[in-house]
PDB file of N, CA and C in Angstrom:
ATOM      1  N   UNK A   1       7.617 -17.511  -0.667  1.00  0.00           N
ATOM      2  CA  UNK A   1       7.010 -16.271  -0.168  1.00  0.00           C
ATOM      3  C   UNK A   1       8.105 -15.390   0.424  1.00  0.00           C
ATOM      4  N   UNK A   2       7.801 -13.826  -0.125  1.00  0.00           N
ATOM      5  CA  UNK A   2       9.333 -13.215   0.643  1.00  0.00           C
ATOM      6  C   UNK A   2       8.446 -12.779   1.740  1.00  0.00           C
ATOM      7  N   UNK A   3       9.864 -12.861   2.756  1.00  0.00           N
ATOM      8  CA  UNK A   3       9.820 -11.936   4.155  1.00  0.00           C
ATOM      9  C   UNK A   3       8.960 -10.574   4.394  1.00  0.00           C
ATOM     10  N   UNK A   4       9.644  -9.829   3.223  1.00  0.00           N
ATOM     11  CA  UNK A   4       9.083  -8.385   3.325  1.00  0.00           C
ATOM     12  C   UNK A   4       7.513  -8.263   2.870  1.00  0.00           C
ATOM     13  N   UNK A   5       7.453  -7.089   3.677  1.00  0.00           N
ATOM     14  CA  UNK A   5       5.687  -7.096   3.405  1.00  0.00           C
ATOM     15  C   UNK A   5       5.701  -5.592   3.638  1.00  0.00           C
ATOM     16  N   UNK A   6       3.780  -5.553   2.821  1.00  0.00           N
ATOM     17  CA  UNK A   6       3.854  -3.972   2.095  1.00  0.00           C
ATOM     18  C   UNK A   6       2.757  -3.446   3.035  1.00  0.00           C
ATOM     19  N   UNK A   7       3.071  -2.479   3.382  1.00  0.00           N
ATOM     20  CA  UNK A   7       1.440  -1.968   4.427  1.00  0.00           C
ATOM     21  C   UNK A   7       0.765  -0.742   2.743  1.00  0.00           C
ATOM     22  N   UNK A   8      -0.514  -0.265   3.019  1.00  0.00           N
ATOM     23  CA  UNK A   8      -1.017   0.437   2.372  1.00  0.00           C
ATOM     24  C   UNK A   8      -2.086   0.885   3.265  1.00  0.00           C
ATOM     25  N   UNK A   9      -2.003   2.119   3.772  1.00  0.00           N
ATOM     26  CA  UNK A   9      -2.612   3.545   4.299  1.00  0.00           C
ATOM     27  C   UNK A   9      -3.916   3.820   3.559  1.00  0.00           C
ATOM     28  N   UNK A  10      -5.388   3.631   4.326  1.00  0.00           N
ATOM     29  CA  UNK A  10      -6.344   3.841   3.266  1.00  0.00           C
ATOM     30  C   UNK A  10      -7.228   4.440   4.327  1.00  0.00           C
ATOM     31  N   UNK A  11      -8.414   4.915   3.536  1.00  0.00           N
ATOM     32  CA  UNK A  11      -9.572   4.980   4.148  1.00  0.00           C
ATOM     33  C   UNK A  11     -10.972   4.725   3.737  1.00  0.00           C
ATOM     34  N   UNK A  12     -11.831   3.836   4.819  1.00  0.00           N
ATOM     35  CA  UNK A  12     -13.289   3.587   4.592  1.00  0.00           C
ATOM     36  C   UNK A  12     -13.840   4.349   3.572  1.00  0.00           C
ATOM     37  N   UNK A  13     -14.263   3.776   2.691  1.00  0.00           N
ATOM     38  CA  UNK A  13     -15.508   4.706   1.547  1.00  0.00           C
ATOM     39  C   UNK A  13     -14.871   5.162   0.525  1.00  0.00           C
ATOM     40  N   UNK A  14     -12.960   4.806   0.307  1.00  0.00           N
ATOM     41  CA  UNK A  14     -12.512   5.523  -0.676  1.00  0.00           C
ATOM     42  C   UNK A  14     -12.120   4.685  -1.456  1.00  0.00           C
ATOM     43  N   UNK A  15     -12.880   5.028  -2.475  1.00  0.00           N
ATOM     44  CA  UNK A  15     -12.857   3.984  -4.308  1.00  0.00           C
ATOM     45  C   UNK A  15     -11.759   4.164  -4.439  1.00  0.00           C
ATOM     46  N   UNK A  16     -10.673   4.926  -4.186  1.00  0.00           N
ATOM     47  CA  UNK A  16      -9.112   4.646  -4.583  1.00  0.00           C
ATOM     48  C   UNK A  16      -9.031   3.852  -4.269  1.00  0.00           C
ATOM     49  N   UNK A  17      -9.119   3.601  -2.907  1.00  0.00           N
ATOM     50  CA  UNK A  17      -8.741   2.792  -1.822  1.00  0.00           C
ATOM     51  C   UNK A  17      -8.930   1.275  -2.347  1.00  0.00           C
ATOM     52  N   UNK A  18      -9.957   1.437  -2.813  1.00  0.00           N
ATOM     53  CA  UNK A  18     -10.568   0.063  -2.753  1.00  0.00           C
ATOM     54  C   UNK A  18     -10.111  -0.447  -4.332  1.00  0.00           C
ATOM     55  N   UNK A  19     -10.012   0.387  -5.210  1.00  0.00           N
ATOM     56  CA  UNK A  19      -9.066   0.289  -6.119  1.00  0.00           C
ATOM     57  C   UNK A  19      -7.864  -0.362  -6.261  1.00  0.00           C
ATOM     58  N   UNK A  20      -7.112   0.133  -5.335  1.00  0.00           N
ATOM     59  CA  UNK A  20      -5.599   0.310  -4.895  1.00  0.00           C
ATOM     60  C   UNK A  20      -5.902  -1.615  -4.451  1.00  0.00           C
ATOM     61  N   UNK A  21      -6.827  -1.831  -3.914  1.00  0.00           N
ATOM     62  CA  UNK A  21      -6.298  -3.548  -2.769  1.00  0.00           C
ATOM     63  C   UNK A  21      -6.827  -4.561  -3.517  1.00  0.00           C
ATOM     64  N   UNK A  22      -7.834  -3.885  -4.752  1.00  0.00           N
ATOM     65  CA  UNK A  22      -7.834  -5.090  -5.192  1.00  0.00           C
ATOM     66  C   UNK A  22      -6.825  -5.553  -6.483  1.00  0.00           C
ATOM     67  N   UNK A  23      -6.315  -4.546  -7.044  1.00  0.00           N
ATOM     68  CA  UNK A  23      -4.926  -4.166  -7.996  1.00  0.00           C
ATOM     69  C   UNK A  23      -3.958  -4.643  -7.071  1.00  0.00           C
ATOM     70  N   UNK A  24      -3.542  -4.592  -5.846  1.00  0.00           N
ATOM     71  CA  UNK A  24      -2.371  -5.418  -5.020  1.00  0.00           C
ATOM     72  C   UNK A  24      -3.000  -6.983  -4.948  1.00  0.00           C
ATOM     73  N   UNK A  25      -4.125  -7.669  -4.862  1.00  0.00           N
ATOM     74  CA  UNK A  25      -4.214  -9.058  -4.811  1.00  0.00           C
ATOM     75  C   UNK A  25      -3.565  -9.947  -5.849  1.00  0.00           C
ATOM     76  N   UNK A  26      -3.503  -9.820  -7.003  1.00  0.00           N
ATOM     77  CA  UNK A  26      -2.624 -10.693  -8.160  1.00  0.00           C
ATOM     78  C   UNK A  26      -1.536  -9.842  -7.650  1.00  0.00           C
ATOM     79  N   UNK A  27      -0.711  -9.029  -7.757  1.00  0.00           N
ATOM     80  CA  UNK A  27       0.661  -9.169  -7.103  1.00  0.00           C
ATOM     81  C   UNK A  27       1.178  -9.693  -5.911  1.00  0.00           C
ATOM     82  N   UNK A  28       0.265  -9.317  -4.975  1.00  0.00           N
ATOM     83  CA  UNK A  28       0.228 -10.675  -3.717  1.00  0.00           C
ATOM     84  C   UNK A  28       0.476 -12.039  -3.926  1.00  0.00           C
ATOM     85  N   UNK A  29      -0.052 -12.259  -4.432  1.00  0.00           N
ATOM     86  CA  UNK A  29       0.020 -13.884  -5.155  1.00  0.00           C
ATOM     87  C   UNK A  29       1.421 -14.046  -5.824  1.00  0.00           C
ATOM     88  N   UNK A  30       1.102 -13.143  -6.707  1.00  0.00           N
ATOM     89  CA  UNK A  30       2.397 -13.349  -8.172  1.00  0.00           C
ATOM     90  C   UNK A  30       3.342 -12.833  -7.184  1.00  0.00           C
ATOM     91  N   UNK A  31       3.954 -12.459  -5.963  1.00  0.00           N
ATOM     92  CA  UNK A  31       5.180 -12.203  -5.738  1.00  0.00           C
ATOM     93  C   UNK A  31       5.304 -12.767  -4.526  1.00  0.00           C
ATOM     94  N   UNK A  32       4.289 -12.713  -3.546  1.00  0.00           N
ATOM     95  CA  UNK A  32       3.938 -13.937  -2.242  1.00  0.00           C
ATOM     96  C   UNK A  32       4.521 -12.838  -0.811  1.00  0.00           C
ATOM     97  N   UNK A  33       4.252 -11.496  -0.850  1.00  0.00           N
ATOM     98  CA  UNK A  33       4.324 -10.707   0.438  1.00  0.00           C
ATOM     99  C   UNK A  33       2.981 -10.629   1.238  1.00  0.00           C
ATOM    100  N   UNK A  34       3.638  -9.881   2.479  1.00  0.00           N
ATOM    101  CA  UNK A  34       2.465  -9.842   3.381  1.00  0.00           C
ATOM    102  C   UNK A  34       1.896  -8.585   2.726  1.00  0.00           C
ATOM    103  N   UNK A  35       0.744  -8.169   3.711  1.00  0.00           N
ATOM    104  CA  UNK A  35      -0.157  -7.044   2.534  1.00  0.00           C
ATOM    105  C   UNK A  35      -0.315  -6.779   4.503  1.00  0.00           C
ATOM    106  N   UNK A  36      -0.221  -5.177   5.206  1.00  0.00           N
ATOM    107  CA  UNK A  36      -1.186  -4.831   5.987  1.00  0.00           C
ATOM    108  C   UNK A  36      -1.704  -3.472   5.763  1.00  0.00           C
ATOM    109  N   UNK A  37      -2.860  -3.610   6.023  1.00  0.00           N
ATOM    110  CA  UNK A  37      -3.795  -2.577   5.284  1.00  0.00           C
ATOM    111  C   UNK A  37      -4.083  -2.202   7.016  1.00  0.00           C
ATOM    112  N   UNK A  38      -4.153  -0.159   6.894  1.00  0.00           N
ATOM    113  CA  UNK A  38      -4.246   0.085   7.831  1.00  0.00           C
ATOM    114  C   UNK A  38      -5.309   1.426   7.904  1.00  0.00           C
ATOM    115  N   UNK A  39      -6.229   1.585   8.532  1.00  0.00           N
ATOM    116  CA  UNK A  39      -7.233   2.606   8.137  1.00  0.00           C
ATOM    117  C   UNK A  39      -6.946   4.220   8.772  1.00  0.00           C
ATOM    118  N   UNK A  40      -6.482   5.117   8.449  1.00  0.00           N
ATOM    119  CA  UNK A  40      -5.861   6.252   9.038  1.00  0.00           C
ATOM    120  C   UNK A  40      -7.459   7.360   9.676  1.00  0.00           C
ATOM    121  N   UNK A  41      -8.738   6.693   9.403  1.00  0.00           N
ATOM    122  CA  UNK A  41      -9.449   7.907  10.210  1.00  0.00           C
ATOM    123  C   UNK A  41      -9.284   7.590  11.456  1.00  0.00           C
ATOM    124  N   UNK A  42      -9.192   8.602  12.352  1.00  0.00           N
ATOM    125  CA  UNK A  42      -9.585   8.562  13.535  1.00  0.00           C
ATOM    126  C   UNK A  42      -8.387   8.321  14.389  1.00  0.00           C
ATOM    127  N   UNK A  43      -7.123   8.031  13.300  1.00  0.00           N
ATOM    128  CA  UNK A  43      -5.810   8.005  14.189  1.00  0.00           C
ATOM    129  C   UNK A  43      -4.795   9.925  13.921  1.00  0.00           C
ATOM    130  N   UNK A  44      -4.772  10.854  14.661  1.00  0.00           N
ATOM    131  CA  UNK A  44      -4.396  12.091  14.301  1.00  0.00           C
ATOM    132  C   UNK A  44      -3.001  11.979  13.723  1.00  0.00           C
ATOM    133  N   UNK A  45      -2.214  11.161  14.166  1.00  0.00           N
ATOM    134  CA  UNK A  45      -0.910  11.274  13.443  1.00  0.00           C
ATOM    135  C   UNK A  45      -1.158  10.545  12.244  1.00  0.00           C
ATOM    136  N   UNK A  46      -1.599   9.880  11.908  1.00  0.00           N
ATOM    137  CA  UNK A  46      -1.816   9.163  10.800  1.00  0.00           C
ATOM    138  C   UNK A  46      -2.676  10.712   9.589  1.00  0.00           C
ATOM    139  N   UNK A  47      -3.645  10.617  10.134  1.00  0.00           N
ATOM    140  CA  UNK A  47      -4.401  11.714   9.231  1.00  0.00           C
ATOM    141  C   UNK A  47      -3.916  13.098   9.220  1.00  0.00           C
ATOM    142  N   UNK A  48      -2.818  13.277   9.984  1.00  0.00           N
ATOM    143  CA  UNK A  48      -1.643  14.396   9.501  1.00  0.00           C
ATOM    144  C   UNK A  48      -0.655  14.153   8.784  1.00  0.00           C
ATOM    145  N   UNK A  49      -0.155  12.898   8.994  1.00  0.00           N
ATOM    146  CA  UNK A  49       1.052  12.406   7.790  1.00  0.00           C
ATOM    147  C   UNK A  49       0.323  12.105   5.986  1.00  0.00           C
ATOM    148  N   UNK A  50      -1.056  11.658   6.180  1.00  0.00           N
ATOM    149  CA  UNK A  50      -1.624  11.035   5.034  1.00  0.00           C
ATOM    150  C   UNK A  50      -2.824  12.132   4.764  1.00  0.00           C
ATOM    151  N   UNK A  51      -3.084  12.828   5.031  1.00  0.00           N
ATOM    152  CA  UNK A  51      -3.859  13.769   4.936  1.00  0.00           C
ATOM    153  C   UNK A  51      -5.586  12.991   3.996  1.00  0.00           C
ATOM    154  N   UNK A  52      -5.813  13.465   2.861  1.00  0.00           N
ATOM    155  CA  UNK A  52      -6.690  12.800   1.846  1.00  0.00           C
ATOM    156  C   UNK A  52      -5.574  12.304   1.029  1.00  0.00           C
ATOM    157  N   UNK A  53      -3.982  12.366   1.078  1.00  0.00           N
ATOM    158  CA  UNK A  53      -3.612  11.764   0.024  1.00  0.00           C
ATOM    159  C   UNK A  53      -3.236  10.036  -0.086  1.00  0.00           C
ATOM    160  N   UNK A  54      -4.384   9.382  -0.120  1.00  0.00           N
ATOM    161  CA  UNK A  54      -4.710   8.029   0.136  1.00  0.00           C
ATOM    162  C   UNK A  54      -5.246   7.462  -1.009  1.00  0.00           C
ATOM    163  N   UNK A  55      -5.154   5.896  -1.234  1.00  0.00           N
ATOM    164  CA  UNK A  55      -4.621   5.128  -0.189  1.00  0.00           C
ATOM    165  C   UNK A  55      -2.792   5.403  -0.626  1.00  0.00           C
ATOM    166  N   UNK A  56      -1.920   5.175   0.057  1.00  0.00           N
ATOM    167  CA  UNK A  56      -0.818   5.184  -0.231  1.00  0.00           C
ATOM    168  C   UNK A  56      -0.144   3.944   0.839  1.00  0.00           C
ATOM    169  N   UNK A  57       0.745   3.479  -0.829  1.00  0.00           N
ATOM    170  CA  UNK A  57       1.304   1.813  -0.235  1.00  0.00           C
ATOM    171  C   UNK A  57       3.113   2.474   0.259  1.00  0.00           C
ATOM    172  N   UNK A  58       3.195   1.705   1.325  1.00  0.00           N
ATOM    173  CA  UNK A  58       4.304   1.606   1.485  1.00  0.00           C
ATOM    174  C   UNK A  58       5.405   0.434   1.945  1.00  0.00           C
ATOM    175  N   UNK A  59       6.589   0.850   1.931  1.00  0.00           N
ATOM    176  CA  UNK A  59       7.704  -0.469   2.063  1.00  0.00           C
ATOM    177  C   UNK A  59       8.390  -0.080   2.806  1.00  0.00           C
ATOM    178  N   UNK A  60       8.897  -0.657   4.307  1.00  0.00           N
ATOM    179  CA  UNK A  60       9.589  -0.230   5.328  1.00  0.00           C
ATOM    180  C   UNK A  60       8.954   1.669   5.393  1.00  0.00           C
ATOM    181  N   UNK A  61      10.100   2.315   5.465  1.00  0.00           N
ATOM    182  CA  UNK A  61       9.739   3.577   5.397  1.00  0.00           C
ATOM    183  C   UNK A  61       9.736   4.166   4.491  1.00  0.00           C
ATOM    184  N   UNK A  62       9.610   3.749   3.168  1.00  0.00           N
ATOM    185  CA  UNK A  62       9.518   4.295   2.096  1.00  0.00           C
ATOM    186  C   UNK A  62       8.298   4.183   1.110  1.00  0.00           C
ATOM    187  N   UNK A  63       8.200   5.274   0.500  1.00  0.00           N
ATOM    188  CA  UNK A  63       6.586   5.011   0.166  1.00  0.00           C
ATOM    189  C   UNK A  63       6.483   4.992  -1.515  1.00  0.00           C
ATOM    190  N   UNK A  64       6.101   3.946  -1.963  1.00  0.00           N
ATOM    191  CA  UNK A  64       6.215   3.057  -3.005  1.00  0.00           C
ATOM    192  C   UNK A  64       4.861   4.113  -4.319  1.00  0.00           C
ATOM    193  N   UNK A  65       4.092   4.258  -3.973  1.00  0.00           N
ATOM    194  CA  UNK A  65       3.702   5.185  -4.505  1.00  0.00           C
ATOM    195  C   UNK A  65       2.163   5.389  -3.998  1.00  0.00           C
ATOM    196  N   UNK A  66       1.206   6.384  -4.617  1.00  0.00           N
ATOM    197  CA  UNK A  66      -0.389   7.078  -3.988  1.00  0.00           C
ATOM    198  C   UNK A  66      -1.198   6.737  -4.755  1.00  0.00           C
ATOM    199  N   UNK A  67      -2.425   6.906  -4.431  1.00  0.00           N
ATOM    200  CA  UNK A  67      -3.600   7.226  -5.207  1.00  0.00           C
ATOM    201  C   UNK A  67      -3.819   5.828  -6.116  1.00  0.00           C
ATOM    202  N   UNK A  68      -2.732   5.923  -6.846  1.00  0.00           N
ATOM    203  CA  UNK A  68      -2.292   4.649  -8.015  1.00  0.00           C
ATOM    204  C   UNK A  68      -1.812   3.621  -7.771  1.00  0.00           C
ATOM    205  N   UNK A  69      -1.687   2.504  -7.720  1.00  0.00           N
ATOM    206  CA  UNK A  69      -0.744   1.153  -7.950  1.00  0.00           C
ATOM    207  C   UNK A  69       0.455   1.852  -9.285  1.00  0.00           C
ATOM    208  N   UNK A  70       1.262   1.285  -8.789  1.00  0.00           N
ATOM    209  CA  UNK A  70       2.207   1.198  -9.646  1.00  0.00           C
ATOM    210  C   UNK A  70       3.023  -0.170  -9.530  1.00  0.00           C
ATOM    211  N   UNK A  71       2.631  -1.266 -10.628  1.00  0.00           N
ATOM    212  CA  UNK A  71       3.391  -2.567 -10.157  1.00  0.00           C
ATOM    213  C   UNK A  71       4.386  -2.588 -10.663  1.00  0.00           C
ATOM    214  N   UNK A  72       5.174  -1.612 -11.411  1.00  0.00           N
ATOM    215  CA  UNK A  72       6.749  -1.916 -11.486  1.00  0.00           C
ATOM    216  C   UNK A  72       7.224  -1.654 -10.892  1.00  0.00           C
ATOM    217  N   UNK A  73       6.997  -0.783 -10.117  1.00  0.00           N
ATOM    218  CA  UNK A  73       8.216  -0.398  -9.106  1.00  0.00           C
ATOM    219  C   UNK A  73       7.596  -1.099  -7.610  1.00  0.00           C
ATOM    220  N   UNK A  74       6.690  -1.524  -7.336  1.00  0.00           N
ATOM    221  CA  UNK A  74       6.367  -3.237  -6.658  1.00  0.00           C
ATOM    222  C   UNK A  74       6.866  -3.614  -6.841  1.00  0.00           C
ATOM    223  N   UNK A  75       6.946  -4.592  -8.247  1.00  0.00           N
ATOM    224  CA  UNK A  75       7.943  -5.794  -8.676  1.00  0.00           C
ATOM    225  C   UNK A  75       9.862  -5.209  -8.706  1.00  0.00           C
ATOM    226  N   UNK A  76      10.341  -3.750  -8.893  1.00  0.00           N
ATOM    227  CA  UNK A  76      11.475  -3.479  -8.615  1.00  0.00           C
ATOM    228  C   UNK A  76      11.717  -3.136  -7.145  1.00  0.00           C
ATOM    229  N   UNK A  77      11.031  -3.276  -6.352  1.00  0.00           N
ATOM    230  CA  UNK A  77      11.335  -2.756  -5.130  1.00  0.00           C
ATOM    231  C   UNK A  77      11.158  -4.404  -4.103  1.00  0.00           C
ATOM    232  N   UNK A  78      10.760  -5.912  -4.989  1.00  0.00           N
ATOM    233  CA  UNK A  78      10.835  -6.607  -4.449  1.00  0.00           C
ATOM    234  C   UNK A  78      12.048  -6.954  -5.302  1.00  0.00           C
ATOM    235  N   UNK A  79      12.546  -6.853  -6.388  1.00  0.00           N
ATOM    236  CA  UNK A  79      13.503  -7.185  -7.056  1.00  0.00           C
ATOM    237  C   UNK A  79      14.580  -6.814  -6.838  1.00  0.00           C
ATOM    238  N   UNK A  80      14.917  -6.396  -5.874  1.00  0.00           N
ATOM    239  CA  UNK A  80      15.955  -5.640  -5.116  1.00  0.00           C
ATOM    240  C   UNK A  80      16.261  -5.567  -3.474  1.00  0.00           C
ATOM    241  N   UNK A  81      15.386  -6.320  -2.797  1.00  0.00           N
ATOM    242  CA  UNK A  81      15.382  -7.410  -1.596  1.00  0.00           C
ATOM    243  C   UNK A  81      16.149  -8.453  -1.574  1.00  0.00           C
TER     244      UNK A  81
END
């Protein structure tokens, strides 16, 4: 299991959202990171940085990509740890 772990920025009621975490569970597995999922209503800095453009995954401070999963650049951005 690696060290690094991926947060992903979402919100209640959004089919992206819910899209987006269950498309990260087989890469969870298949690559063995932490996953924290964090809900941005109701936090103002959060829902000014992320506006509706959710869910969006990120890695340290860099943001891996929106709306979409994208597992190659998952799997290149753990491939490069």
């Amino acid at each position: 299991m690696t060290e690094q772990g991926l947060t992903v920025y979402v919100r209640y009621d959004c089919s992206l959202c819910d899209d987006m975490l269950a498309a990260l569970r087989p890469l969870q597995q298949e690559l063995g990171f932490a996953l924290e999922i964090i809900e941005i209503g109701g936090d103002y800095q959060l829902e000014q940085l992320y506006g509706s453009r959710v869910p969006v995954l990120v890695a340290g401070r860099g943001e891996l990509c929106h709306y979409f999963l994208d597992p190659d650049r998952v799997r290149g951005y753990f491939a490069a740890c």
